[in-house]
Every structure is written in structure tokens, then in C-alpha cells.
N, C-alpha and C. Protein backbone atom coordinates (compact mmCIF):
# COMPACT_ATOMS: atom_id res chain seq x y z
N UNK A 1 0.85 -1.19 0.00
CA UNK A 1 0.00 0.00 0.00
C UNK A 1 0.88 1.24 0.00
N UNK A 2 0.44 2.14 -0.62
CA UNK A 2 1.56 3.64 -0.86
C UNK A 2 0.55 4.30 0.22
N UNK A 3 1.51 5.33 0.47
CA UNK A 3 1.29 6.39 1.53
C UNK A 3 1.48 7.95 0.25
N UNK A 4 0.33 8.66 1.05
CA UNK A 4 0.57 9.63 0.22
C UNK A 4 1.37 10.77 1.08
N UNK A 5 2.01 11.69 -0.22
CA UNK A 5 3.08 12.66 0.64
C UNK A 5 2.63 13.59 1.39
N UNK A 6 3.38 14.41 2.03
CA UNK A 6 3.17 14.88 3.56
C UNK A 6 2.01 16.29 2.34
N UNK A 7 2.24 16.61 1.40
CA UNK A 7 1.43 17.93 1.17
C UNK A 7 0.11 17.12 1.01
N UNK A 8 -0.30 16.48 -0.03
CA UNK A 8 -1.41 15.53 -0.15
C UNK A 8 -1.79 15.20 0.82
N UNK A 9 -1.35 14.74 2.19
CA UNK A 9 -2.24 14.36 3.29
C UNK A 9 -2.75 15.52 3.93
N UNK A 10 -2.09 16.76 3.88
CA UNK A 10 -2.48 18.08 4.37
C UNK A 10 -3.88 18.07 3.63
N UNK A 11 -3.47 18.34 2.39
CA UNK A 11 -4.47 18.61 1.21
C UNK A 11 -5.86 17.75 1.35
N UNK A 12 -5.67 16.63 1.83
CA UNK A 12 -6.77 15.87 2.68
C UNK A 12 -7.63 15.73 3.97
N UNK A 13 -6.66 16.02 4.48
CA UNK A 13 -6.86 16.61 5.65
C UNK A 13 -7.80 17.78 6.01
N UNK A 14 -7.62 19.19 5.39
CA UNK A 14 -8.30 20.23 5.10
C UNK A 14 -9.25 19.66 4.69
N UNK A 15 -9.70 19.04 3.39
CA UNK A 15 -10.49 18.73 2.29
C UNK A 15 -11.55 17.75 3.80
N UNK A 16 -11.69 16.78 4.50
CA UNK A 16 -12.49 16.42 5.13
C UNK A 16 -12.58 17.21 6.13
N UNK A 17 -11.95 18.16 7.09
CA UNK A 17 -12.42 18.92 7.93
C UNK A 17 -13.31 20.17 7.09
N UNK A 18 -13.38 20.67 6.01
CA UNK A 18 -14.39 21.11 5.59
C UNK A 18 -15.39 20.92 5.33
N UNK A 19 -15.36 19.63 4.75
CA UNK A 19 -16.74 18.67 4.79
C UNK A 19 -17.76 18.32 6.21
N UNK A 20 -16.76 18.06 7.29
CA UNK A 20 -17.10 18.13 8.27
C UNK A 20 -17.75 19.10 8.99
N UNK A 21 -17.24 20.54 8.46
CA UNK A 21 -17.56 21.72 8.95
C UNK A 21 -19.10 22.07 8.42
N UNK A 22 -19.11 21.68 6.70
CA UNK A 22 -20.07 22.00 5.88
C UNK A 22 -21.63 20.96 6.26
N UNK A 23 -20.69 20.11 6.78
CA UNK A 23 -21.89 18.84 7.42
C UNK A 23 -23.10 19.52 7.90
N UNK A 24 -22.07 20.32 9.66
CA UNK A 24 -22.95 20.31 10.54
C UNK A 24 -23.67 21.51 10.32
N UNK A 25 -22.87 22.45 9.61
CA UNK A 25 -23.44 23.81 8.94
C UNK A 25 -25.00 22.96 8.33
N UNK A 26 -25.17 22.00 7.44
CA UNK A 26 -26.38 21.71 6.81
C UNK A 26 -26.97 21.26 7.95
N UNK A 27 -26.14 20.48 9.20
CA UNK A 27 -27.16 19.94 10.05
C UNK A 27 -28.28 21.28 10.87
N UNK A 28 -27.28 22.62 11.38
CA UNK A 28 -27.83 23.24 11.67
C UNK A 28 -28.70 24.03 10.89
N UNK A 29 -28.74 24.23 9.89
CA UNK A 29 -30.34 25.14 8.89
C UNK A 29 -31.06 23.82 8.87
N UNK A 30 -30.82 22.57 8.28
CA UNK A 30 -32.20 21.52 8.82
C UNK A 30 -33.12 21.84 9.99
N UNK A 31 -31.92 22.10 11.03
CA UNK A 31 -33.22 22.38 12.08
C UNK A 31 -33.97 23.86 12.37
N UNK A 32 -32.66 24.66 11.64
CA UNK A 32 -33.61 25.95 11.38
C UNK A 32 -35.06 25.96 10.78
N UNK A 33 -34.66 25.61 9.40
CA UNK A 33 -36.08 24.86 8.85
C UNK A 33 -36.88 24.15 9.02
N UNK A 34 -36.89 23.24 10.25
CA UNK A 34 -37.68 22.52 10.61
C UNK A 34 -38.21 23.42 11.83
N UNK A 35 -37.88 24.34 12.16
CA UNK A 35 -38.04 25.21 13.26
C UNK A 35 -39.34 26.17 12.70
N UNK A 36 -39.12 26.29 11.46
CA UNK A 36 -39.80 27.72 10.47
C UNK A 36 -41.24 27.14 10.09
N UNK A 37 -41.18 25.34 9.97
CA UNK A 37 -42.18 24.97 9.66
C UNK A 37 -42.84 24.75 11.05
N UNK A 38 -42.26 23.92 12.08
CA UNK A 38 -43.03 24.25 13.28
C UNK A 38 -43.66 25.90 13.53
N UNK A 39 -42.72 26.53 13.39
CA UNK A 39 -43.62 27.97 14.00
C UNK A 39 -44.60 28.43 12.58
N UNK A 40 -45.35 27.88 11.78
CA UNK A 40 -45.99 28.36 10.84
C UNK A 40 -47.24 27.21 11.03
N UNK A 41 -46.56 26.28 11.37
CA UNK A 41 -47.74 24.67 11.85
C UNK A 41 -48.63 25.71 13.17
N UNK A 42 -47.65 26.37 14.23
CA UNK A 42 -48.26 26.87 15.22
C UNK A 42 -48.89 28.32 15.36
N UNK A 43 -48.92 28.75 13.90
CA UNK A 43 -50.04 29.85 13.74
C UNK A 43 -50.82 29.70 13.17
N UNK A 44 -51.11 28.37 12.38
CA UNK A 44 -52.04 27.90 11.47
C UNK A 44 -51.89 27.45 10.39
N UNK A 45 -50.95 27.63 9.85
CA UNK A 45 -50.88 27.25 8.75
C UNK A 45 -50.71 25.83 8.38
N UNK A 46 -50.84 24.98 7.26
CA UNK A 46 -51.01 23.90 6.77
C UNK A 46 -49.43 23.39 6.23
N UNK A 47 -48.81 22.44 7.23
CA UNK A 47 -47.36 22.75 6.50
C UNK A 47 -47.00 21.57 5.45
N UNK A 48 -47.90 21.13 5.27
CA UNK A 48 -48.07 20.09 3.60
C UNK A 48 -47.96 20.78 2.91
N UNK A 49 -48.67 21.41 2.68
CA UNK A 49 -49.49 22.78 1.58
C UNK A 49 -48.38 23.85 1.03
N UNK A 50 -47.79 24.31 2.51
CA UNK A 50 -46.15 25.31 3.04
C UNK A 50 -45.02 24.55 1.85
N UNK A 51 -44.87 23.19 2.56
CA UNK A 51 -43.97 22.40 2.06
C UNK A 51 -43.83 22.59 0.27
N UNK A 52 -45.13 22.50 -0.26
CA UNK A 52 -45.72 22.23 -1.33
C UNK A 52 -45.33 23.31 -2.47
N UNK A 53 -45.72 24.05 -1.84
CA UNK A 53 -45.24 26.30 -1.92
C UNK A 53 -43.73 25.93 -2.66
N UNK A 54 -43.36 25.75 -1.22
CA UNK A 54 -41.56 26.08 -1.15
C UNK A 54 -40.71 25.37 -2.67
N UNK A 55 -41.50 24.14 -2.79
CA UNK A 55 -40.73 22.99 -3.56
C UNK A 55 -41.06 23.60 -5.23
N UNK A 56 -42.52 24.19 -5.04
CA UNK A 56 -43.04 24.79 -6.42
C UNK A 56 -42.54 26.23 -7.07
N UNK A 57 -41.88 27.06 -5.60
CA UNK A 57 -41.06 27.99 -6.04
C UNK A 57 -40.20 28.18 -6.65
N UNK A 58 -39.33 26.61 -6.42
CA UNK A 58 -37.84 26.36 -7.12
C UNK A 58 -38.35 26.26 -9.23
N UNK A 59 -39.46 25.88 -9.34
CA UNK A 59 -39.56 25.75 -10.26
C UNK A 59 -40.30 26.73 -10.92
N UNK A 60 -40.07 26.88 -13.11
CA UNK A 60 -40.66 27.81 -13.67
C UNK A 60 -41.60 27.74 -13.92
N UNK A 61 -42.46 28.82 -14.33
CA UNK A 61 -43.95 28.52 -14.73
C UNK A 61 -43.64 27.21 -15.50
N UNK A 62 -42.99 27.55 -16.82
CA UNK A 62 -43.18 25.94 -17.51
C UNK A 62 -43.37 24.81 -17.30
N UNK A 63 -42.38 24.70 -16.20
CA UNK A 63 -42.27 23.45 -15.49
C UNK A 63 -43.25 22.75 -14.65
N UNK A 64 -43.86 23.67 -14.28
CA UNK A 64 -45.21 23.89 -13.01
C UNK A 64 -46.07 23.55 -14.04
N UNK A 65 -46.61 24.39 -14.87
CA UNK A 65 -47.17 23.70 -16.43
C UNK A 65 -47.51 22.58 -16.18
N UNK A 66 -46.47 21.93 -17.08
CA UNK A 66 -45.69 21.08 -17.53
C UNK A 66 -46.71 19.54 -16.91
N UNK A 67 -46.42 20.25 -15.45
CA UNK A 67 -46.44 18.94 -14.42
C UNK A 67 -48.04 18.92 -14.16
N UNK A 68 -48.05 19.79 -14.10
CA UNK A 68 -50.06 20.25 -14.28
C UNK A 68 -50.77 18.97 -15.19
N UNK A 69 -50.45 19.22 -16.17
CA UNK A 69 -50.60 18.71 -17.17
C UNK A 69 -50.54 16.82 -17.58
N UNK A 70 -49.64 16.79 -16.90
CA UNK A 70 -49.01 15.47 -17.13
C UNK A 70 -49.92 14.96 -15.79
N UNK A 71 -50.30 15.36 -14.87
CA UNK A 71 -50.75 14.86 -13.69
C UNK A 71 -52.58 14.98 -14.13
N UNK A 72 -53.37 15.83 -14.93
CA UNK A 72 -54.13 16.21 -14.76
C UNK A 72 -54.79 14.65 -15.99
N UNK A 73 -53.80 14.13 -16.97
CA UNK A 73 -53.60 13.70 -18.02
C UNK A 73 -54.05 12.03 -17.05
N UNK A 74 -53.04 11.66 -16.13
CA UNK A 74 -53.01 10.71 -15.54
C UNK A 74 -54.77 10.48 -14.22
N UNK A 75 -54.71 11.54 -14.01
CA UNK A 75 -55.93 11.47 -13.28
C UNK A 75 -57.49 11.26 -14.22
N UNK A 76 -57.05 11.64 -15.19
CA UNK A 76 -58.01 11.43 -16.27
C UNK A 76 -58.44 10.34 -16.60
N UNK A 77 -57.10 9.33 -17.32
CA UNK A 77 -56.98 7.97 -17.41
C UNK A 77 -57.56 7.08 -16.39
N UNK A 78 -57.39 8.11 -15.12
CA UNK A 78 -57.73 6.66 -14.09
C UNK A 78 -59.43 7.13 -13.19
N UNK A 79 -60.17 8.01 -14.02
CA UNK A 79 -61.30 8.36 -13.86
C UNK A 79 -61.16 8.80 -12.92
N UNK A 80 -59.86 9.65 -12.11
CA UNK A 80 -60.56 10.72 -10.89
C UNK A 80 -60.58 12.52 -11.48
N UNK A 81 -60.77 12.79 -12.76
CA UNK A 81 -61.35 13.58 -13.40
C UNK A 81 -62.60 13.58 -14.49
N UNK A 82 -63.75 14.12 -13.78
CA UNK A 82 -64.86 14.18 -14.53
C UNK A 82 -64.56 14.40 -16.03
N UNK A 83 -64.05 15.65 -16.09
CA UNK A 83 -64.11 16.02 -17.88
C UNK A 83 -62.51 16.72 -17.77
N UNK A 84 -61.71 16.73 -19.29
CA UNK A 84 -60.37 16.84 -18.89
C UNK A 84 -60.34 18.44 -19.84
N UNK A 85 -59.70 19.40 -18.85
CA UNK A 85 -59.79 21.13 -19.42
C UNK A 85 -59.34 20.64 -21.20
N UNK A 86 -59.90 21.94 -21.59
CA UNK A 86 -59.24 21.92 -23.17
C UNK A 86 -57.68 22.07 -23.41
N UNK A 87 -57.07 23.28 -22.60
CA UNK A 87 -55.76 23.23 -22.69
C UNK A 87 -55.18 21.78 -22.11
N UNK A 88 -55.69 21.16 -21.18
CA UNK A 88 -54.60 19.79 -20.82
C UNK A 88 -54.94 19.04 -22.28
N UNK A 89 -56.13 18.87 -22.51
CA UNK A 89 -56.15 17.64 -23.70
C UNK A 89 -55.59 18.31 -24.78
N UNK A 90 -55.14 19.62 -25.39
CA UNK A 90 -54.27 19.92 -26.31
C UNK A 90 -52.99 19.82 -26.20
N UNK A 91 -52.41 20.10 -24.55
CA UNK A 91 -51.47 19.67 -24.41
C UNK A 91 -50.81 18.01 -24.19
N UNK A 92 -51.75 17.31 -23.73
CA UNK A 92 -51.93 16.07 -23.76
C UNK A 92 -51.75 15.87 -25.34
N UNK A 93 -52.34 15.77 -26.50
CA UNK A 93 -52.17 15.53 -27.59
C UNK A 93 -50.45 15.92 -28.10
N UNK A 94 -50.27 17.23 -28.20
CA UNK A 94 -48.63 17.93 -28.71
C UNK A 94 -47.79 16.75 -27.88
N UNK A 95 -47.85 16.65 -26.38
CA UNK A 95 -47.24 15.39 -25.64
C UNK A 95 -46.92 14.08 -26.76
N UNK A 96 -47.62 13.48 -26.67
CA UNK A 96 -47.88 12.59 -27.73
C UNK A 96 -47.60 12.24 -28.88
N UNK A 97 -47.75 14.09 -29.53
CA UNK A 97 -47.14 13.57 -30.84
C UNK A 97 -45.84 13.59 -30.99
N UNK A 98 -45.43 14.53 -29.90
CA UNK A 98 -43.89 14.62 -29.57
C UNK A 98 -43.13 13.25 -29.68
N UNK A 99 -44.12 11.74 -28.85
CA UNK A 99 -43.09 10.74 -28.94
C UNK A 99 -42.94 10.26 -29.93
């Protein structure tokens, strides 16, 4: 087995105590955030719903679209939509012909 040289083990060295550092840094905003959703659970708010928000922010209208669509498409198929909007079934179709 080789040993690596004295700069490389430095260079490693650093390299996991940052990681280490960066760890607990994520460990502590986890609980920040889990802190933000408790105190929003304890004024009322719905933190499924919160959760739901947050995750839909990251994304663009398109994408949000997108997913609308494809979900509204699937609920259709499996009869938990009465009648399916005009824009999903046009977009549902372009889908389609796309493959």
C-alpha cells in the first residue's frame, strides 16, 4: 500500500475537515427549517401545503405547467377527473405527438 506525501495528506486533511464543517453547517439550517415549519404549523398554517409552496417555487412557470398537465392527463386515465380542461387535452395531444 503507498502512503501519500506529507502535502497531499495536508491537502486531505483540510479537504475532510471542511466537509465536516459543511456537514454540521447543513445539520444546523435543517433544524432551522424545521423550526420555520413548526412555528408556521403553530399559527395555522397547513405545512403540507407550506412544504408544497416552497418545492413549487424552485420551479418555472413551464415546469409547473408542464407537471399540471401530465398529472391532470393521468388522473383522467384513471377516472378521478370528470371532464379533462381543453388546454390539458391539447397539451396532452402535442405530448404525444412529440413521442
Amino acid at each position: 500500500m503507498t502512503t501519500l506525501q506529507a502535502s497531499a495528506q495536508n491537502q486531505l486533511r483540510q479537504l475532510v475537515e471542511q466537509i465536516e464543517r459543511l456537514e454540521e453547517e447543513k445539520k444546523a439550517l435543517a433544524s432551522d427549517i424545521r423550526d420555520k415549519y413548526l412555528e408556521a404549523k403553530g399559527v395555522g398554517f397547513d405545512v403540507k401545503a407550506l412544504r408544497q409552496v416552497v418545492r413549487l417555487r424552485k420551479k418555472s412557470q413551464a415546469e409547473r405547467q408542464e407537471e399540471e398537465t401530465v398529472l391532470e392527463v393521468y388522473l383522467h386515465a384513471l377516472g378521478m377527473l370528470d371532464d379533462m380542461p381543453r388546454a390539458t387535452t391539447a397539451a396532452a395531444e402535442a405530448m404525444m405527438a412529440a413521442e
